[in-house]
ModelCIF file with pLDDT and N, C-alpha, C, O atoms, coordinates in Angstrom:
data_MODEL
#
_entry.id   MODEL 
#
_entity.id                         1 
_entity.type                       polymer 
_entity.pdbx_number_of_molecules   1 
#
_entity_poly.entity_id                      1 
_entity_poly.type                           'polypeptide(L)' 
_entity_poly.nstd_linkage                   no 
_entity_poly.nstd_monomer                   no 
_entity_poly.pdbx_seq_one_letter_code       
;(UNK)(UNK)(UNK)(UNK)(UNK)(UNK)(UNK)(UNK)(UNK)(UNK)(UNK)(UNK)(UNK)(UNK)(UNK)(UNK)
(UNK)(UNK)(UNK)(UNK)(UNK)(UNK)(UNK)(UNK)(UNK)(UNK)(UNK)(UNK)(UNK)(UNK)(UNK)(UNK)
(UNK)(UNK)(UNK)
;
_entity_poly.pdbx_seq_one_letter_code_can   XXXXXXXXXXXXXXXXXXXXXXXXXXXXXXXXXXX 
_entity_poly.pdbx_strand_id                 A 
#
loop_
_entity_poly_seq.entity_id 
_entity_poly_seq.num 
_entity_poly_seq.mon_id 
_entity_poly_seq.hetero 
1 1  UNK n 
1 2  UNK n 
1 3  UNK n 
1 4  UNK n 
1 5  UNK n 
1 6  UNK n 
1 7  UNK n 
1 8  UNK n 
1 9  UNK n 
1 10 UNK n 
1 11 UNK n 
1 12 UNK n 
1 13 UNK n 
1 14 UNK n 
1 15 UNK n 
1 16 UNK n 
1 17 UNK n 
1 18 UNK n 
1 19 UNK n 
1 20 UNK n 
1 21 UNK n 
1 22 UNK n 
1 23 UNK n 
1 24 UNK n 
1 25 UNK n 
1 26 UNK n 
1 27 UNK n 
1 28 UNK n 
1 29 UNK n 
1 30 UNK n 
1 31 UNK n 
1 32 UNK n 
1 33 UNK n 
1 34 UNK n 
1 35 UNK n 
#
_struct_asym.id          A 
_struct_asym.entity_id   1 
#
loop_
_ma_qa_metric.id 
_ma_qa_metric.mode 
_ma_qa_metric.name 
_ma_qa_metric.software_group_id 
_ma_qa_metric.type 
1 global pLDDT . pLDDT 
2 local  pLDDT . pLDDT 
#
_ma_qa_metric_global.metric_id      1 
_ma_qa_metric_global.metric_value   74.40 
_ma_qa_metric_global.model_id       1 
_ma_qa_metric_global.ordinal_id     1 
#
loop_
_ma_qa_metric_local.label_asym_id 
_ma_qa_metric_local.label_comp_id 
_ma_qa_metric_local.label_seq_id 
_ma_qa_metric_local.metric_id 
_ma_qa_metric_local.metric_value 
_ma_qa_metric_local.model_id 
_ma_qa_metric_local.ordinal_id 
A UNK 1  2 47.00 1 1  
A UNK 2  2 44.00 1 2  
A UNK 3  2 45.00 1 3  
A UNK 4  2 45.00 1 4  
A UNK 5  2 54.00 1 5  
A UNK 6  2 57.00 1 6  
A UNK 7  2 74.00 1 7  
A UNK 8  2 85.00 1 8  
A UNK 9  2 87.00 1 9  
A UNK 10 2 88.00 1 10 
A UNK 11 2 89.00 1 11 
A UNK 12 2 89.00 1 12 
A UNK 13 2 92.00 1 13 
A UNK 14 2 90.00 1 14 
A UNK 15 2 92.00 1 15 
A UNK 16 2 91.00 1 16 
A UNK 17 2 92.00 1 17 
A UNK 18 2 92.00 1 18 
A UNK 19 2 94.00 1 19 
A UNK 20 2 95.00 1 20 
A UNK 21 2 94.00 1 21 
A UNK 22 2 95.00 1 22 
A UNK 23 2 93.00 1 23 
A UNK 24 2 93.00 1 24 
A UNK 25 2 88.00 1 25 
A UNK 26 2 82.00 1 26 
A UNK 27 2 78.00 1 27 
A UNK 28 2 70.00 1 28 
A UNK 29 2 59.00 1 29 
A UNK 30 2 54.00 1 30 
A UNK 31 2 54.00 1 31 
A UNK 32 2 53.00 1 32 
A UNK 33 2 53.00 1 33 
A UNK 34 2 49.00 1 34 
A UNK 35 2 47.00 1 35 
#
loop_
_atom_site.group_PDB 
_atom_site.id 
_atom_site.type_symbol 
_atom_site.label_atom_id 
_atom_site.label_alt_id 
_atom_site.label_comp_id 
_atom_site.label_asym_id 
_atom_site.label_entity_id 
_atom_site.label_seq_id 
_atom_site.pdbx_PDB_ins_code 
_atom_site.Cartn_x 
_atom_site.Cartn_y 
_atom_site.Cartn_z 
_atom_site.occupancy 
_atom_site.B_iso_or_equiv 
_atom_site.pdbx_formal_charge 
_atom_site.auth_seq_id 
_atom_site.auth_comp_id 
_atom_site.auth_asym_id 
_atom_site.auth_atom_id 
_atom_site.pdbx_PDB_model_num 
ATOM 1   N N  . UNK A 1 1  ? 30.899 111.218 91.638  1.00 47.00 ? 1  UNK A N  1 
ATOM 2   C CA . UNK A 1 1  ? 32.309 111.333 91.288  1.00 47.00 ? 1  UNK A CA 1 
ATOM 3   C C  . UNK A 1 1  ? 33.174 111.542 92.513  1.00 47.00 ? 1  UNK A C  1 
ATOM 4   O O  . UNK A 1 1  ? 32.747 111.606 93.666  1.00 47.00 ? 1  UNK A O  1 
ATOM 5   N N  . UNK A 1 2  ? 34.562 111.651 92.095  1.00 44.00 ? 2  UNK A N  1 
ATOM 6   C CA . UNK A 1 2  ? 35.230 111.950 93.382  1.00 44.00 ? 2  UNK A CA 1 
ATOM 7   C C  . UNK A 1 2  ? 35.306 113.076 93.733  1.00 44.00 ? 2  UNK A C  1 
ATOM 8   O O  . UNK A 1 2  ? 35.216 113.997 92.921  1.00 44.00 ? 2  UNK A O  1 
ATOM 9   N N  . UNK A 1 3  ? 35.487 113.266 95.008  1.00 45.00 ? 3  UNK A N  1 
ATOM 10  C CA . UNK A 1 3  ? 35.442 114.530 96.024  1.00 45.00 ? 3  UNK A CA 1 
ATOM 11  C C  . UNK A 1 3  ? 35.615 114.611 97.361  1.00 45.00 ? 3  UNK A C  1 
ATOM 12  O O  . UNK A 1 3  ? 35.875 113.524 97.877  1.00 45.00 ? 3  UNK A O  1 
ATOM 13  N N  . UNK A 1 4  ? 35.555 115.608 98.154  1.00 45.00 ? 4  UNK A N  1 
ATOM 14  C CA . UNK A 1 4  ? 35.864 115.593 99.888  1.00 45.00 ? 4  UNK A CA 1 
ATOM 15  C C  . UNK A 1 4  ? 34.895 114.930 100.987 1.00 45.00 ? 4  UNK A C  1 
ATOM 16  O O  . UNK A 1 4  ? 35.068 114.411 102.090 1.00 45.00 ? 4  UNK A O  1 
ATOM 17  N N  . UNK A 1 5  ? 33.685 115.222 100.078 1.00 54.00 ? 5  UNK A N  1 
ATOM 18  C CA . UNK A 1 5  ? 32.418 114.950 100.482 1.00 54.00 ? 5  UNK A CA 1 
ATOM 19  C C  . UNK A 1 5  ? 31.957 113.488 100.614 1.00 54.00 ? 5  UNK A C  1 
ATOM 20  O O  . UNK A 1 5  ? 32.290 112.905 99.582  1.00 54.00 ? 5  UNK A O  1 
ATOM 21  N N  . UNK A 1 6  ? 31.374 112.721 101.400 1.00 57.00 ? 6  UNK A N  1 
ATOM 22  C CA . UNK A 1 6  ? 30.954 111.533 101.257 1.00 57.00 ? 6  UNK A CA 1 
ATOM 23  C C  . UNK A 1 6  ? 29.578 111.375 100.220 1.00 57.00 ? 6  UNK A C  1 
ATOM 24  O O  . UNK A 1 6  ? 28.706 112.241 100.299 1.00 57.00 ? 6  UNK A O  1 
ATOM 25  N N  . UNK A 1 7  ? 29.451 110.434 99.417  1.00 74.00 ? 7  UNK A N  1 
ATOM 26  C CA . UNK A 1 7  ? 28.511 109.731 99.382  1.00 74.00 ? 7  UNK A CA 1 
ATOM 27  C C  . UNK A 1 7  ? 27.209 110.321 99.780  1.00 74.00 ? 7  UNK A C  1 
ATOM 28  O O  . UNK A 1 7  ? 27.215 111.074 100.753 1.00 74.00 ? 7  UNK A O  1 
ATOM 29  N N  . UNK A 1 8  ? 25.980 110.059 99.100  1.00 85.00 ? 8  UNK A N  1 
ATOM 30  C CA . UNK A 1 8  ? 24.700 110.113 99.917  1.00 85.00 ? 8  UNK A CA 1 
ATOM 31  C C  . UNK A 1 8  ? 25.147 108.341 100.951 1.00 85.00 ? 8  UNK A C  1 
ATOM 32  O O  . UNK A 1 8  ? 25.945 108.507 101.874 1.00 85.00 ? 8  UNK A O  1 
ATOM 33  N N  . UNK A 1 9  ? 24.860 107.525 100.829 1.00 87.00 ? 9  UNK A N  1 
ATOM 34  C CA . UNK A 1 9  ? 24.761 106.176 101.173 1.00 87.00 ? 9  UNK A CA 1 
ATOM 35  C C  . UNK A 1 9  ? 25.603 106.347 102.612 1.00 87.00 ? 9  UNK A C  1 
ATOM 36  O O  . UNK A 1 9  ? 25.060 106.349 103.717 1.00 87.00 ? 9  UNK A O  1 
ATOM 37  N N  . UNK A 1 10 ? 26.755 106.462 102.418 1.00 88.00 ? 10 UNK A N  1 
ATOM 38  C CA . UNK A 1 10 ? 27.622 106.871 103.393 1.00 88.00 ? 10 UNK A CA 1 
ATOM 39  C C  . UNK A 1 10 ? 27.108 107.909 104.244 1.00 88.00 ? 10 UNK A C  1 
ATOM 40  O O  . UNK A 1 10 ? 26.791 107.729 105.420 1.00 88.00 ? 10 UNK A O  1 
ATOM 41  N N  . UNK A 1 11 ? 27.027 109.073 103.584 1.00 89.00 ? 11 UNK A N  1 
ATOM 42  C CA . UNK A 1 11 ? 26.428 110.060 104.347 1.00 89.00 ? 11 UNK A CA 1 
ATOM 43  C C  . UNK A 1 11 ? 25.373 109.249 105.616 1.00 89.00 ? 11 UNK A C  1 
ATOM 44  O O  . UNK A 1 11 ? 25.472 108.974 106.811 1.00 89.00 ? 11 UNK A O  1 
ATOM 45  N N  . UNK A 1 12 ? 24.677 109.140 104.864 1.00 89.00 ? 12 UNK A N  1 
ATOM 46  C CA . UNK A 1 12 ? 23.475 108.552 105.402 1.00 89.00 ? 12 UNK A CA 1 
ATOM 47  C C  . UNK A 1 12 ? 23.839 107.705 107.076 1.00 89.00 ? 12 UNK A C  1 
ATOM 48  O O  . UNK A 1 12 ? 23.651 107.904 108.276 1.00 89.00 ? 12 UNK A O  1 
ATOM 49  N N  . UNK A 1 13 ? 24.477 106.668 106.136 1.00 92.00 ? 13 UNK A N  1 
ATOM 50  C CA . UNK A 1 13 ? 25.299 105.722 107.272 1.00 92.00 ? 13 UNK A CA 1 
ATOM 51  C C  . UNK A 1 13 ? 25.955 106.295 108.429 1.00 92.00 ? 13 UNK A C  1 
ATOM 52  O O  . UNK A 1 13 ? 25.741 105.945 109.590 1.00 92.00 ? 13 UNK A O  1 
ATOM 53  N N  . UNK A 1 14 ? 26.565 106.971 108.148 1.00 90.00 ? 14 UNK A N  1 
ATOM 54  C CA . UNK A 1 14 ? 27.859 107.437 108.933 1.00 90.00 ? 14 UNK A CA 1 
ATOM 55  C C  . UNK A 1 14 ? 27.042 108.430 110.426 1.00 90.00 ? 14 UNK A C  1 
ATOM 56  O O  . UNK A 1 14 ? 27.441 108.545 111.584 1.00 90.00 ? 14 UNK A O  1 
ATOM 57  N N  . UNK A 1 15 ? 25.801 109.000 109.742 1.00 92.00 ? 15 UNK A N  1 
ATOM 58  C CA . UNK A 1 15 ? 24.855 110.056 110.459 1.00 92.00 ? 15 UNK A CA 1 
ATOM 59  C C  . UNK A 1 15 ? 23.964 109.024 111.504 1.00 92.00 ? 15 UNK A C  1 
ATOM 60  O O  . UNK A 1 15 ? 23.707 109.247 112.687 1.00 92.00 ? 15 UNK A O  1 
ATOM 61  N N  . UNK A 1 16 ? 23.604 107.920 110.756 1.00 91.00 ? 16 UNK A N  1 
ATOM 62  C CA . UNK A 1 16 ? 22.395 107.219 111.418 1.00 91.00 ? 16 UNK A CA 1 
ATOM 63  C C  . UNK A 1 16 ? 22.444 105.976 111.923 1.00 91.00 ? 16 UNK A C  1 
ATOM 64  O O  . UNK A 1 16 ? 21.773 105.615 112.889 1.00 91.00 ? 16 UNK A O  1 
ATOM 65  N N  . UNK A 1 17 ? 23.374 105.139 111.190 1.00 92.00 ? 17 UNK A N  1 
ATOM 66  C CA . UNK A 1 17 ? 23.842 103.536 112.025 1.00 92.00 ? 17 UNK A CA 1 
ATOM 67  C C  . UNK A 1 17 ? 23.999 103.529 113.113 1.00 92.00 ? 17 UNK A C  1 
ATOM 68  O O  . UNK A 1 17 ? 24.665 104.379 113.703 1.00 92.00 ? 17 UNK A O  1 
ATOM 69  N N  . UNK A 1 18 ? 23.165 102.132 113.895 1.00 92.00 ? 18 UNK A N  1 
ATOM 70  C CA . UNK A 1 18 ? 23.396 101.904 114.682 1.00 92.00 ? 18 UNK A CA 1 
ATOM 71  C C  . UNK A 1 18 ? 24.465 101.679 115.667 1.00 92.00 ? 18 UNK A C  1 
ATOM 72  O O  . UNK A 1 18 ? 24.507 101.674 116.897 1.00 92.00 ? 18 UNK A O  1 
ATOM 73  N N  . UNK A 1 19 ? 25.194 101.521 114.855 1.00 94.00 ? 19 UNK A N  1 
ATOM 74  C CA . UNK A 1 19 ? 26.895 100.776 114.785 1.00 94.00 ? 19 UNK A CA 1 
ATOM 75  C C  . UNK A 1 19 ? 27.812 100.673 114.068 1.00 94.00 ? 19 UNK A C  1 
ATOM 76  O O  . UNK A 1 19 ? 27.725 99.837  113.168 1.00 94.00 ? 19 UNK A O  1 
ATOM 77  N N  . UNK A 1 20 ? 29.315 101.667 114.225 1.00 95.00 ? 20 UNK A N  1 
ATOM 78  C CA . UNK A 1 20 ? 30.353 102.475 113.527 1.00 95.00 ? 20 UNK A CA 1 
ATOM 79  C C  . UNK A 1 20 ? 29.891 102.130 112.402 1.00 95.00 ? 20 UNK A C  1 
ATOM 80  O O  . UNK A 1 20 ? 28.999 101.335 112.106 1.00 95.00 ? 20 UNK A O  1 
ATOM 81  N N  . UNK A 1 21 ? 30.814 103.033 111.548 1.00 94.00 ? 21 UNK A N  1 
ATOM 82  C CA . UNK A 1 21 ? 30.732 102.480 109.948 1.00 94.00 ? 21 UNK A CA 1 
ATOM 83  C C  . UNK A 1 21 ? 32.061 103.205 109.571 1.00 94.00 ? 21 UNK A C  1 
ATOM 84  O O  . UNK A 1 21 ? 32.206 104.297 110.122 1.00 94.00 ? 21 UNK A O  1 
ATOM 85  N N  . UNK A 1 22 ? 33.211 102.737 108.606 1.00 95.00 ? 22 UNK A N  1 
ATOM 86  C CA . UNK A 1 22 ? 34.001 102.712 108.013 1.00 95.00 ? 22 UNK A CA 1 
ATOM 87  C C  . UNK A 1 22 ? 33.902 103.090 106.479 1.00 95.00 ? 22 UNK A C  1 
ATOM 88  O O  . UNK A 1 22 ? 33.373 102.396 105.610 1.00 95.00 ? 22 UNK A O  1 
ATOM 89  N N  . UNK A 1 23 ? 34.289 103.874 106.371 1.00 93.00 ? 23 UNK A N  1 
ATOM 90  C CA . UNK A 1 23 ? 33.898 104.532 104.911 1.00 93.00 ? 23 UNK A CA 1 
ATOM 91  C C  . UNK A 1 23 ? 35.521 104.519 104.554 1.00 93.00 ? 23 UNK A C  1 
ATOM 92  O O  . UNK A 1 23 ? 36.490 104.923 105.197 1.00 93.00 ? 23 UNK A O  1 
ATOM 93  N N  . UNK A 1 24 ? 35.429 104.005 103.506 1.00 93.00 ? 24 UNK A N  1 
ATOM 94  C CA . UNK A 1 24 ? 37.090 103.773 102.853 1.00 93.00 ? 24 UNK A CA 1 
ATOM 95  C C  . UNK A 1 24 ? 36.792 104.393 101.511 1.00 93.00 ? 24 UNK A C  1 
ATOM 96  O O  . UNK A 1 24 ? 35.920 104.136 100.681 1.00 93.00 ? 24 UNK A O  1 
ATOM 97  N N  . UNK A 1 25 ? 38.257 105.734 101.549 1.00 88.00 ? 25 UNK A N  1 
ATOM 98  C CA . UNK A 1 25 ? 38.054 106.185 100.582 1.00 88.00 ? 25 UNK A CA 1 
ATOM 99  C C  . UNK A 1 25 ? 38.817 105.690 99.474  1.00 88.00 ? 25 UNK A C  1 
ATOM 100 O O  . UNK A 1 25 ? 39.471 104.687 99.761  1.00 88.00 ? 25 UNK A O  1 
ATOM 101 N N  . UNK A 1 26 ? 38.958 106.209 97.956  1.00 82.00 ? 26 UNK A N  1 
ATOM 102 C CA . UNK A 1 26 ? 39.461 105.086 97.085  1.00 82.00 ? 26 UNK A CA 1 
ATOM 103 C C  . UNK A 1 26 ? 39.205 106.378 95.501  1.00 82.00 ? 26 UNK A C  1 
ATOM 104 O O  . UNK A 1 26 ? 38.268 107.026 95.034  1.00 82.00 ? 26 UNK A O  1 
ATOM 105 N N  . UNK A 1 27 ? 40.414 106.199 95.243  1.00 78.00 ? 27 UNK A N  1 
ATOM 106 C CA . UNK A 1 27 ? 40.904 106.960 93.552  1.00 78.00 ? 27 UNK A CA 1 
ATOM 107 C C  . UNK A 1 27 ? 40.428 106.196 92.785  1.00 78.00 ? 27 UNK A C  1 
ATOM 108 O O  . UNK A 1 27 ? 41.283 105.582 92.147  1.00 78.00 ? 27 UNK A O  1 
ATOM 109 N N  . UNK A 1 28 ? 39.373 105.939 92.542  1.00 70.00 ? 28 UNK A N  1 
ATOM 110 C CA . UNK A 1 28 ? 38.532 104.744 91.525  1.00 70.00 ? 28 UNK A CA 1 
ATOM 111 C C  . UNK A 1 28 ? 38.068 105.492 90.693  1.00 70.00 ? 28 UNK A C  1 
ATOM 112 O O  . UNK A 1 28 ? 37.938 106.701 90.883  1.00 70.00 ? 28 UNK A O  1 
ATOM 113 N N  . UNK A 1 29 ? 37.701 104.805 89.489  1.00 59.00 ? 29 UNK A N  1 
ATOM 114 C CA . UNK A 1 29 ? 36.287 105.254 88.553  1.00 59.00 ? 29 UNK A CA 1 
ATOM 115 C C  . UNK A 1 29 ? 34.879 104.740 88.921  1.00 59.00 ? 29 UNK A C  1 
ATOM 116 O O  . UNK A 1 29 ? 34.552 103.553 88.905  1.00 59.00 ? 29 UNK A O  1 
ATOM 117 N N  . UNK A 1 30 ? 33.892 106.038 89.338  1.00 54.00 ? 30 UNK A N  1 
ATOM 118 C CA . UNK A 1 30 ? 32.607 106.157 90.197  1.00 54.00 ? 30 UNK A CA 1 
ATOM 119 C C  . UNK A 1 30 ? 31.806 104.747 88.953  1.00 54.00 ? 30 UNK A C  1 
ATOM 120 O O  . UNK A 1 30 ? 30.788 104.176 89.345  1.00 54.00 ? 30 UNK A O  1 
ATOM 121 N N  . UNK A 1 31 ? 32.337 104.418 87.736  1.00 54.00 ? 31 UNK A N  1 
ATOM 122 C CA . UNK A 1 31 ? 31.157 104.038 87.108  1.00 54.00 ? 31 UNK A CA 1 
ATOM 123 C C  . UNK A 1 31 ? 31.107 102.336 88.038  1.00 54.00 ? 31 UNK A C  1 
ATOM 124 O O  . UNK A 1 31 ? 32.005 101.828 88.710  1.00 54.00 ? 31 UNK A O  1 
ATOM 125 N N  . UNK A 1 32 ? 29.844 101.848 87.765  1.00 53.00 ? 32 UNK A N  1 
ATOM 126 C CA . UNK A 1 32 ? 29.940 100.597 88.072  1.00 53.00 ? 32 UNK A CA 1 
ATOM 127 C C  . UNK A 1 32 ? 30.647 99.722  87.510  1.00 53.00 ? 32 UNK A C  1 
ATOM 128 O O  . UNK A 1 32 ? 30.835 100.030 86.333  1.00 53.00 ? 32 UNK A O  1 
ATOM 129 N N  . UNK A 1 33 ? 31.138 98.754  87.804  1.00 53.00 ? 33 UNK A N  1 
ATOM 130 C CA . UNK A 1 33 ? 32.020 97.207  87.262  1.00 53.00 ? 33 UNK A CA 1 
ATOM 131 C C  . UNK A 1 33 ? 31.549 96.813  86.306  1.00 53.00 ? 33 UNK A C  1 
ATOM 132 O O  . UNK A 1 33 ? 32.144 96.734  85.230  1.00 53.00 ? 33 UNK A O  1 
ATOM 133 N N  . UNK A 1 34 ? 29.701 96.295  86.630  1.00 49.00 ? 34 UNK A N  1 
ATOM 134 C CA . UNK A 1 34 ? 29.322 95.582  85.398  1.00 49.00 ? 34 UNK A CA 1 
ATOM 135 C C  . UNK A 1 34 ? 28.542 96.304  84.274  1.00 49.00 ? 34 UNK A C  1 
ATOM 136 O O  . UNK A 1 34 ? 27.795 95.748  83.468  1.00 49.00 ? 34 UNK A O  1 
ATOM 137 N N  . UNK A 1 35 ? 28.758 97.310  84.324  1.00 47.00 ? 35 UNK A N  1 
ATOM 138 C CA . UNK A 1 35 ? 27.936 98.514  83.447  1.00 47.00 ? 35 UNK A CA 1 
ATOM 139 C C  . UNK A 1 35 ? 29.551 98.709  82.083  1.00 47.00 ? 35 UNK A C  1 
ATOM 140 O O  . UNK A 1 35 ? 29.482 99.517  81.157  1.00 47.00 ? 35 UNK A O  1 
#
């Protein structure tokens, strides 16, 4: 859901990529599109 906190995925990314990463945040509904 939403919050201050990133993501596991992001998390992840943001800690360990090789190369920047851009995390764009966004007032959405967490559910998926095709669900």
């Amino acid at each position: 859901g939403r919050s201050v906190d990133l993501g596991s995925v992001a998390d992840h990314l943001v800690r360990g990529a090789n190369r920047p990463v851009l995390t764009v945040a966004c007032d959405c509904d967490p559910t998926p599109l095709r669900s």
